[in-house]
C-alpha atoms as a PDB file:
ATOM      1  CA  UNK A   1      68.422 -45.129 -50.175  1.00  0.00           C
ATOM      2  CA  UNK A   2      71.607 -46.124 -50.731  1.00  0.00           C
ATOM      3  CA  UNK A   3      71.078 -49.548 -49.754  1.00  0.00           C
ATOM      4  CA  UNK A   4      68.584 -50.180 -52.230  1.00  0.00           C
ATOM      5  CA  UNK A   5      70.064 -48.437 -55.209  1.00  0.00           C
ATOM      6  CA  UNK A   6      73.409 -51.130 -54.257  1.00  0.00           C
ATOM      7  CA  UNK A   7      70.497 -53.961 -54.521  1.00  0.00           C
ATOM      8  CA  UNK A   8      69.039 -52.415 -57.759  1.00  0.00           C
ATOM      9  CA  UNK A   9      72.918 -52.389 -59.693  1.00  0.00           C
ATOM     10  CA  UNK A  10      73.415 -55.869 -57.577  1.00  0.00           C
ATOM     11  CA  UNK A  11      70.383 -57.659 -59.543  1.00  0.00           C
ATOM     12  CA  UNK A  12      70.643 -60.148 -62.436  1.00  0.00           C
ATOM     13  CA  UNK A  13      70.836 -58.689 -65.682  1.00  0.00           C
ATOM     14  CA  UNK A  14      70.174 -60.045 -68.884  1.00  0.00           C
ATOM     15  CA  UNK A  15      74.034 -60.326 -69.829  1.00  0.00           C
ATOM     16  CA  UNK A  16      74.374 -62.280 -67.028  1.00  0.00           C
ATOM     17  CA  UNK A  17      71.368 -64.729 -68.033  1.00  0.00           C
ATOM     18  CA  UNK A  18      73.295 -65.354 -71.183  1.00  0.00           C
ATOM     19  CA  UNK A  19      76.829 -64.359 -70.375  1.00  0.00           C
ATOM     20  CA  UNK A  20      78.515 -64.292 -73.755  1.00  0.00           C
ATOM     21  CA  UNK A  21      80.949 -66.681 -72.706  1.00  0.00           C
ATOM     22  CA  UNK A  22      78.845 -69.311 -70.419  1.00  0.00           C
ATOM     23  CA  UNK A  23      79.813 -72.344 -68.587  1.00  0.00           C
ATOM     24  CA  UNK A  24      80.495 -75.164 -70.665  1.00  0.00           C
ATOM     25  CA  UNK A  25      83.029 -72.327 -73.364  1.00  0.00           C
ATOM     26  CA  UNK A  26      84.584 -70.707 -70.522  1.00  0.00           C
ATOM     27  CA  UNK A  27      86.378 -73.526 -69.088  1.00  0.00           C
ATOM     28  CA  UNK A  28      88.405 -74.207 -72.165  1.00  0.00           C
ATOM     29  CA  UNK A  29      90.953 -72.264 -73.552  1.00  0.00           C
ATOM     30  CA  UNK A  30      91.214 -70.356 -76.517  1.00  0.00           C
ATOM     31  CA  UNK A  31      93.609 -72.307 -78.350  1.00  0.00           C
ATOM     32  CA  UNK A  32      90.942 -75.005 -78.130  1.00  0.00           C
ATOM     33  CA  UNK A  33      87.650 -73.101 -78.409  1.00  0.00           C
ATOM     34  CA  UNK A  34      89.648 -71.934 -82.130  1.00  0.00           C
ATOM     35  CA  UNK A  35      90.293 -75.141 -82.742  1.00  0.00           C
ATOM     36  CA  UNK A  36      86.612 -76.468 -82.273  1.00  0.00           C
ATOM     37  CA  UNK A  37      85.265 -73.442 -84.206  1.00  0.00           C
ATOM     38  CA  UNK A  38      87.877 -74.648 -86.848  1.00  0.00           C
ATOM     39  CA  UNK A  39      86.495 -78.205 -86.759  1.00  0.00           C
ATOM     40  CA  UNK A  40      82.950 -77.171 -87.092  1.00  0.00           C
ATOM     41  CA  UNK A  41      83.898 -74.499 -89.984  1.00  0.00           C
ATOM     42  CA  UNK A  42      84.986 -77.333 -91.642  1.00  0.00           C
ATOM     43  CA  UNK A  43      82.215 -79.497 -90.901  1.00  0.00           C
ATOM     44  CA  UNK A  44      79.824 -76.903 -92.189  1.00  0.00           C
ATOM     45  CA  UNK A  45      81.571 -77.002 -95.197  1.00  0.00           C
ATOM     46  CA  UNK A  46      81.184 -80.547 -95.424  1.00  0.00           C
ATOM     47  CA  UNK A  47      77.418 -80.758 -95.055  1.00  0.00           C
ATOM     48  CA  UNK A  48      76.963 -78.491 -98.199  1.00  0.00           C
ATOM     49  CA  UNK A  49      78.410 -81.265-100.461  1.00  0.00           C
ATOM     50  CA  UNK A  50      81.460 -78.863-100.710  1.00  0.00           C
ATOM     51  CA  UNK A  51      85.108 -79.766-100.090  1.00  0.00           C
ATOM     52  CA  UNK A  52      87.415 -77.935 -97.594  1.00  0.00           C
ATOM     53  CA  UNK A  53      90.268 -76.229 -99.151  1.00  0.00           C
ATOM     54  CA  UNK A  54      92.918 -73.560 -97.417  1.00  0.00           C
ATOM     55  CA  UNK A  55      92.873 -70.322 -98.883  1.00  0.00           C
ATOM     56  CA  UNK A  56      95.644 -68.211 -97.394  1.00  0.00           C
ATOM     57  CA  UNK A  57      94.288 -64.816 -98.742  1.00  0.00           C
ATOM     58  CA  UNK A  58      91.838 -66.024 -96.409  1.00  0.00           C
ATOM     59  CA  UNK A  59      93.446 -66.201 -93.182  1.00  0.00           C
ATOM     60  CA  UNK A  60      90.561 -68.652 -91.458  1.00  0.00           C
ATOM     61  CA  UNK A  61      93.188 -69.639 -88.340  1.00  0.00           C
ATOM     62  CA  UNK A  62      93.212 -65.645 -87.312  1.00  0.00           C
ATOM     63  CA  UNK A  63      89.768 -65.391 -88.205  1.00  0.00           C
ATOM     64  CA  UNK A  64      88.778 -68.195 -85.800  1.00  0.00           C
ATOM     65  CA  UNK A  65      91.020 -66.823 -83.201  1.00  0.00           C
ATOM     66  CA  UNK A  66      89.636 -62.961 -83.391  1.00  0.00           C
ATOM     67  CA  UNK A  67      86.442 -65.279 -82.204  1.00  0.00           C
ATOM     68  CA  UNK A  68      87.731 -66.338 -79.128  1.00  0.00           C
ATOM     69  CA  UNK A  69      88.866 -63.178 -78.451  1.00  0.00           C
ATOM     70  CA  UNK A  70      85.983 -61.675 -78.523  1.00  0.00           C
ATOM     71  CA  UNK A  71      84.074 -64.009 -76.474  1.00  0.00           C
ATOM     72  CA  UNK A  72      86.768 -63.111 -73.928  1.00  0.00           C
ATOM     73  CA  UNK A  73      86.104 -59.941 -74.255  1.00  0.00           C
ATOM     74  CA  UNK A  74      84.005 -57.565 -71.977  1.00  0.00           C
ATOM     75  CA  UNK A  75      80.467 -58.236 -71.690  1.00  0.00           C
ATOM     76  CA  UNK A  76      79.515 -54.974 -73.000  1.00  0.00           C
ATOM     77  CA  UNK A  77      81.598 -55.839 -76.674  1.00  0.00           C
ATOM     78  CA  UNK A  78      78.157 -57.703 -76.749  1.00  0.00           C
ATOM     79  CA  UNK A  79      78.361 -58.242 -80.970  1.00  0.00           C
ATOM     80  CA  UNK A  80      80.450 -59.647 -82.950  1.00  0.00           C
ATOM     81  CA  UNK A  81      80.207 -57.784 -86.574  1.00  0.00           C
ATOM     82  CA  UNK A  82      81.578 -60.166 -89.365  1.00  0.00           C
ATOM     83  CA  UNK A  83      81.930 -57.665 -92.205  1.00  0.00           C
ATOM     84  CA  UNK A  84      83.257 -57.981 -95.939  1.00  0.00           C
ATOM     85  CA  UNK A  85      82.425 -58.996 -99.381  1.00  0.00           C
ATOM     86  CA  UNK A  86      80.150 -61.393-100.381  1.00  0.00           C
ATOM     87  CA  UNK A  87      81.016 -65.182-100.775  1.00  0.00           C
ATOM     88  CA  UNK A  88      84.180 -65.388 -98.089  1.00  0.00           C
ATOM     89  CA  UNK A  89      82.931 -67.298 -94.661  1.00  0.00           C
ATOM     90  CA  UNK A  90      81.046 -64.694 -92.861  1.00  0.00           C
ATOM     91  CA  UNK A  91      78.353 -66.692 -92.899  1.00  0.00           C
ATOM     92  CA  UNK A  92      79.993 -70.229 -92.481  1.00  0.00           C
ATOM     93  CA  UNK A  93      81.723 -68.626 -89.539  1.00  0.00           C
ATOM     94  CA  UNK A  94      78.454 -66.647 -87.935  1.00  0.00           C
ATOM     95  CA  UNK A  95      76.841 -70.735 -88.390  1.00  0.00           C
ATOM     96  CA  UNK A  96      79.942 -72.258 -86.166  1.00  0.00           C
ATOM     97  CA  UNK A  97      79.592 -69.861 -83.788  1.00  0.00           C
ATOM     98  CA  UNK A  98      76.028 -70.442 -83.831  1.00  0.00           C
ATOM     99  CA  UNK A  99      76.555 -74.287 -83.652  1.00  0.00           C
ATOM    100  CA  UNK A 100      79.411 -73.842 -80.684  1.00  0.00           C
ATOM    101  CA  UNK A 101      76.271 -72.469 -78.439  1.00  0.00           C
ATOM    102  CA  UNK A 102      74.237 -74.828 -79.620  1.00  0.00           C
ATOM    103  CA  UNK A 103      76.219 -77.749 -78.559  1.00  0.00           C
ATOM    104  CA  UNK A 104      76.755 -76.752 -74.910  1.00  0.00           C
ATOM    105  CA  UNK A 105      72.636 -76.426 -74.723  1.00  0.00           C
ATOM    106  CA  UNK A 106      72.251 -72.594 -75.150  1.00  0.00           C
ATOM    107  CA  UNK A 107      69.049 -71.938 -77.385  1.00  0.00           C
ATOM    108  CA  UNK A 108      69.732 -69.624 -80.236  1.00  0.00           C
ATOM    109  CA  UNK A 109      67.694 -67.383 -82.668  1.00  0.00           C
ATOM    110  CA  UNK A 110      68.742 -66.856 -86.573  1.00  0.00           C
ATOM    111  CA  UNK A 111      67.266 -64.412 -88.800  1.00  0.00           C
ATOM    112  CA  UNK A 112      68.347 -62.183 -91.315  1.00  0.00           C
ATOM    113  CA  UNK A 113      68.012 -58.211 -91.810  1.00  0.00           C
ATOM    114  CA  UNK A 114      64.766 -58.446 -94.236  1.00  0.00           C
ATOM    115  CA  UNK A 115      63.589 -60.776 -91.431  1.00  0.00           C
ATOM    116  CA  UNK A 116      63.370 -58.371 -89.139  1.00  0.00           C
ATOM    117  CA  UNK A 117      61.471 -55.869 -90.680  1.00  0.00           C
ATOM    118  CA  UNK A 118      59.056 -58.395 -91.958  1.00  0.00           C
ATOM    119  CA  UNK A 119      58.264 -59.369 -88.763  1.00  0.00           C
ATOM    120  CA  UNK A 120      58.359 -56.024 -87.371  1.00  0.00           C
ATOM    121  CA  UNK A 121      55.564 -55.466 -89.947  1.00  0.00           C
ATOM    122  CA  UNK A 122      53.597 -58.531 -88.749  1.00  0.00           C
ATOM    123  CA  UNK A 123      53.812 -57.248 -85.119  1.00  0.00           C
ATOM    124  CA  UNK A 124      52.409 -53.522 -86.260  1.00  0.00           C
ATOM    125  CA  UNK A 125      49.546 -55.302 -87.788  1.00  0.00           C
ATOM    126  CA  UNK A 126      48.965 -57.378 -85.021  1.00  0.00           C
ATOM    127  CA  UNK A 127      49.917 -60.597 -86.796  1.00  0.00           C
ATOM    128  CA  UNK A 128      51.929 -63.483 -84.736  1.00  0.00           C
ATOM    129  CA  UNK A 129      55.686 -62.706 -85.313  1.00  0.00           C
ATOM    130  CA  UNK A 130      58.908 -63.191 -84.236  1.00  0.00           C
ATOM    131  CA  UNK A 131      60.145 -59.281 -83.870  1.00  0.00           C
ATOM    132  CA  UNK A 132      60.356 -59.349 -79.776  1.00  0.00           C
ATOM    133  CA  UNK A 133      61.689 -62.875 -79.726  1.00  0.00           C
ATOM    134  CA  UNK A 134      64.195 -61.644 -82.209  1.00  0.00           C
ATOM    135  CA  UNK A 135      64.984 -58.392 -80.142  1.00  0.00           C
ATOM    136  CA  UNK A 136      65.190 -60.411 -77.059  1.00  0.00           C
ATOM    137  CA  UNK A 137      67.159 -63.499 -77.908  1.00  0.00           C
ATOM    138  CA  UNK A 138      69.840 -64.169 -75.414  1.00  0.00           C
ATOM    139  CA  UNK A 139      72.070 -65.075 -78.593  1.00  0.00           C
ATOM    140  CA  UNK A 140      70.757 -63.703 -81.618  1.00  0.00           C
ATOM    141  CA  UNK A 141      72.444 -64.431 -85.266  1.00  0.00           C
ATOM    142  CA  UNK A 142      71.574 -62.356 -88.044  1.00  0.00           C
ATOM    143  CA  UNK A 143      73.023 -63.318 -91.299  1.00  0.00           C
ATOM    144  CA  UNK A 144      73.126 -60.314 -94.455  1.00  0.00           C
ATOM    145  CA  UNK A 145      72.318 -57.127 -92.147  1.00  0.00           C
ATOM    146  CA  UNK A 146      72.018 -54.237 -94.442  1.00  0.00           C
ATOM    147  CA  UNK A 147      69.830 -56.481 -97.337  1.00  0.00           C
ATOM    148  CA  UNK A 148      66.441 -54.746 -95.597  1.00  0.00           C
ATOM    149  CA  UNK A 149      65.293 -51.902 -97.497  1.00  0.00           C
ATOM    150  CA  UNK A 150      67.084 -48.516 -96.906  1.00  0.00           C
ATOM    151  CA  UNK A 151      63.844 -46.855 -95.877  1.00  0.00           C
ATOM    152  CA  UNK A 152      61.180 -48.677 -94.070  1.00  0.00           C
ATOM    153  CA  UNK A 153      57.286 -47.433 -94.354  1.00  0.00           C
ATOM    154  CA  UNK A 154      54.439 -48.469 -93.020  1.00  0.00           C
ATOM    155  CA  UNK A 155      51.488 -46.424 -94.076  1.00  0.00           C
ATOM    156  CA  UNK A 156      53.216 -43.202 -94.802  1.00  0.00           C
ATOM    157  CA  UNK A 157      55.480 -43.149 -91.805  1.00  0.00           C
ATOM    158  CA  UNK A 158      59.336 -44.214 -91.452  1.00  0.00           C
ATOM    159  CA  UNK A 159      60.366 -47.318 -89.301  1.00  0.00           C
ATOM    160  CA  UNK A 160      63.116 -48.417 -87.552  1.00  0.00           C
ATOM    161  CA  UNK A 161      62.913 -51.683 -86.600  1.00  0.00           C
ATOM    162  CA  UNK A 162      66.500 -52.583 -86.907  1.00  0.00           C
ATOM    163  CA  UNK A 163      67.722 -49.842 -85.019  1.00  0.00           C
ATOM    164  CA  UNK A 164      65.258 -50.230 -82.148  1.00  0.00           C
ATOM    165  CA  UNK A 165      66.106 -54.520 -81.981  1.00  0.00           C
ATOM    166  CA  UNK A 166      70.005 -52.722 -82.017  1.00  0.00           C
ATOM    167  CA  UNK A 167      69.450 -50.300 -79.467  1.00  0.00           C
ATOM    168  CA  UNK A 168      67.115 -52.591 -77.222  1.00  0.00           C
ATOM    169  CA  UNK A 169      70.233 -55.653 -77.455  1.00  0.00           C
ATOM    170  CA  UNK A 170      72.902 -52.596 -76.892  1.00  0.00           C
ATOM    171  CA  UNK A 171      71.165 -51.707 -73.797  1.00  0.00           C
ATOM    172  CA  UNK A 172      71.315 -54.755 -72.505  1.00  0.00           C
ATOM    173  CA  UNK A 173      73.982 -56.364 -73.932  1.00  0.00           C
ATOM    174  CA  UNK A 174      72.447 -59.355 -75.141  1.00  0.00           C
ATOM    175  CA  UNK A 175      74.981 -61.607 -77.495  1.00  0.00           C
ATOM    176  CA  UNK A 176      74.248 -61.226 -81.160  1.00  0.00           C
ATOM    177  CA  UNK A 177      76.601 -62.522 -83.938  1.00  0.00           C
ATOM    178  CA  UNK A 178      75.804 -60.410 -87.398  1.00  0.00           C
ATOM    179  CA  UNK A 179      77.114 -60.445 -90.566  1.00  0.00           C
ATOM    180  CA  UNK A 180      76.826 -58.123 -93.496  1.00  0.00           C
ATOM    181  CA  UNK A 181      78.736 -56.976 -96.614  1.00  0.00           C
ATOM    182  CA  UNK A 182      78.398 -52.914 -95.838  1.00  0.00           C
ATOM    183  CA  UNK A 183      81.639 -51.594 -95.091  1.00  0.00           C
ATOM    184  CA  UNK A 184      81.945 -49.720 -90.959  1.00  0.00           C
ATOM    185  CA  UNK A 185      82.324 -46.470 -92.730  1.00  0.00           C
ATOM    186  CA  UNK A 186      78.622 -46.880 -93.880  1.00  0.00           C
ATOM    187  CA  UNK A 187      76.850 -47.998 -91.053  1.00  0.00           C
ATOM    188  CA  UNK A 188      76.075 -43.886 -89.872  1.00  0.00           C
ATOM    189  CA  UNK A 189      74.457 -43.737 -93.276  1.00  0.00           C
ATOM    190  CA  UNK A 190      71.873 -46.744 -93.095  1.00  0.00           C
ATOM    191  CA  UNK A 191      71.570 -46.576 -89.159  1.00  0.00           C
ATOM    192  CA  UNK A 192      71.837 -43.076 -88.491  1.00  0.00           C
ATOM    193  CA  UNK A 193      73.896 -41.657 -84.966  1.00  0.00           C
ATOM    194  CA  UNK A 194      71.785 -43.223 -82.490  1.00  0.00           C
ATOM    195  CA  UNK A 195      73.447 -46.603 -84.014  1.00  0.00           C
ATOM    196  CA  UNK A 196      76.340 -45.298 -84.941  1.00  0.00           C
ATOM    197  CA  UNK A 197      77.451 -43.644 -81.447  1.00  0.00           C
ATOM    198  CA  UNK A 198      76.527 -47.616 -79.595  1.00  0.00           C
ATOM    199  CA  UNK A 199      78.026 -49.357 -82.595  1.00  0.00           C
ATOM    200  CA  UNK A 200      81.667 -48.550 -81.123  1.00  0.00           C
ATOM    201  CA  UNK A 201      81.139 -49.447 -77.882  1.00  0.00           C
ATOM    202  CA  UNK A 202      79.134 -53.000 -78.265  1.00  0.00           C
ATOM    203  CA  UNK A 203      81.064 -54.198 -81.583  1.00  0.00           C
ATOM    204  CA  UNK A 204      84.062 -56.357 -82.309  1.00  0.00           C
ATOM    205  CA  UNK A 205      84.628 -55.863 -85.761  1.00  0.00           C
ATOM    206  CA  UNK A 206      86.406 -58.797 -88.031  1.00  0.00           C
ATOM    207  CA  UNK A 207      86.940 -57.862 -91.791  1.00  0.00           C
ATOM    208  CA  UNK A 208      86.967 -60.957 -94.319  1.00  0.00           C
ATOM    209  CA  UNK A 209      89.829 -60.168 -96.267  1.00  0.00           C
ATOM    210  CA  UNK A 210      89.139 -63.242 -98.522  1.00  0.00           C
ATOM    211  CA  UNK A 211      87.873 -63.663-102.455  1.00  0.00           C
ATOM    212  CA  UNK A 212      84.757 -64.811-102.728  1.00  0.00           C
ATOM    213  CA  UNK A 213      85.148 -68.568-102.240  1.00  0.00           C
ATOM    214  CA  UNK A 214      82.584 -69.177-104.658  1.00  0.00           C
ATOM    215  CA  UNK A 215      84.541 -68.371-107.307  1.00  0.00           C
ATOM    216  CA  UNK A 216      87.153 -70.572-106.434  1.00  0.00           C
ATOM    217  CA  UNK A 217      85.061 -73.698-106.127  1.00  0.00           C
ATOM    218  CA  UNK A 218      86.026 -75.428-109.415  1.00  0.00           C
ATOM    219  CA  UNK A 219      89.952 -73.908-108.752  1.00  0.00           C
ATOM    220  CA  UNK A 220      92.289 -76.262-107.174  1.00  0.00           C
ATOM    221  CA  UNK A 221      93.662 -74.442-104.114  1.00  0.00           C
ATOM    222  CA  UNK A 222      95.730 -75.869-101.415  1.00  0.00           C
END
């Protein structure tokens, strides 16, 4: 018996299918896997018809390197929460991340918190959807978590389906890069305790400090 329950915690997992940091990211170091990110940031930028500009309330180079440190980190700080106010990189910075997978071959699945639910919804009703590809996605990116309803219904009853797709990529801590405006401190109140109690253990947390670089598009800032 022993023998086989050593085989059984021996097998494959699905972190190690898509190890958060995998071949072609783990070989460099972090001071270049920050400066790549930085490149691409910037690149990002670029393809929105927008011009680069340093914003030091910003702080993008420790931004870019609280990245790499959490793709060093354990497998089991599985997500990387990118949380703050809207209109200062989260989402620029969830997209290089996004991009950095891409470019060593690694397929990756984007979505968004209304997403999920929609397609949730689609599944229930036994439409074709995307809610298991979502929940299964060996590097998942969800851009404006906490922008799905409150309270989810279907025909009278409450659903989850953003705390099941957490829980099922907790438990088996698949890579997923999210980012969302709600502050930490209301996460218990949207997700409830089930979330909140695995939300400590698989998160690295980075808070955007920035202003909202929208509003600074038109300002010259060096």
């Amino acid at each position: 018996m022993t023998s086989a329950i050593q085989r059984t915690l021996a097998a494959p997992t699905y972190s190690d299918k898509y190890p958060k940091l995998p071949e072609g990211l783990k070989e460099m170091d972090p001071q270049t896997l920050a400066e790549i990110l930085g490149l691409t940031y910037r690149g990002l930028v670029a393809r929105r018809g927008m011009e680069f500009k340093v914003i030091p309330e910003a702080n993008l180079p420790k931004i870019l390197n609280d990245v790499v440190g959490w793709l060093h980190r354990p497998k089991f700080r599985s997500t990387l929460f990118l949380q703050g106010a809207p209109g200062n990189g989260k989402t620029t910075v969830l997209d290089a991340v996004r991009t950095l997978y891409s470019s060593i071959g690694k397929s990756t699945v984007s979505c968004s918190g209304p997403d999920i639910c929609e397609q949730f919804k689609k599944q229930y009703e036994g439409h074709p959807n995307k809610y298991d590809l979502y929940k299964e996605a060996g590097y998942l990116f969800v851009d404006d978590l906490g922008t799905e309803p409150l309270q989810y219904f279907l025909y009278g009853k409450e659903r989850t389906p953003v705390q099941d797709l957490l829980a099922f990529r907790y438990k088996f801590q698949l890579t997923s890069v999210i980012s969302t405006n709600i502050p930490k401190s209301d996460i218990w109140d949207r997700y409830g305790e089930r979330i909140n109690d695995r939300f400590d253990e698989m998160c690295s947390i980075i808070n955007f400090p920035g202003p909202s670089y929208r509003k600074l598009i038109d300002k010259p800032v060096e």
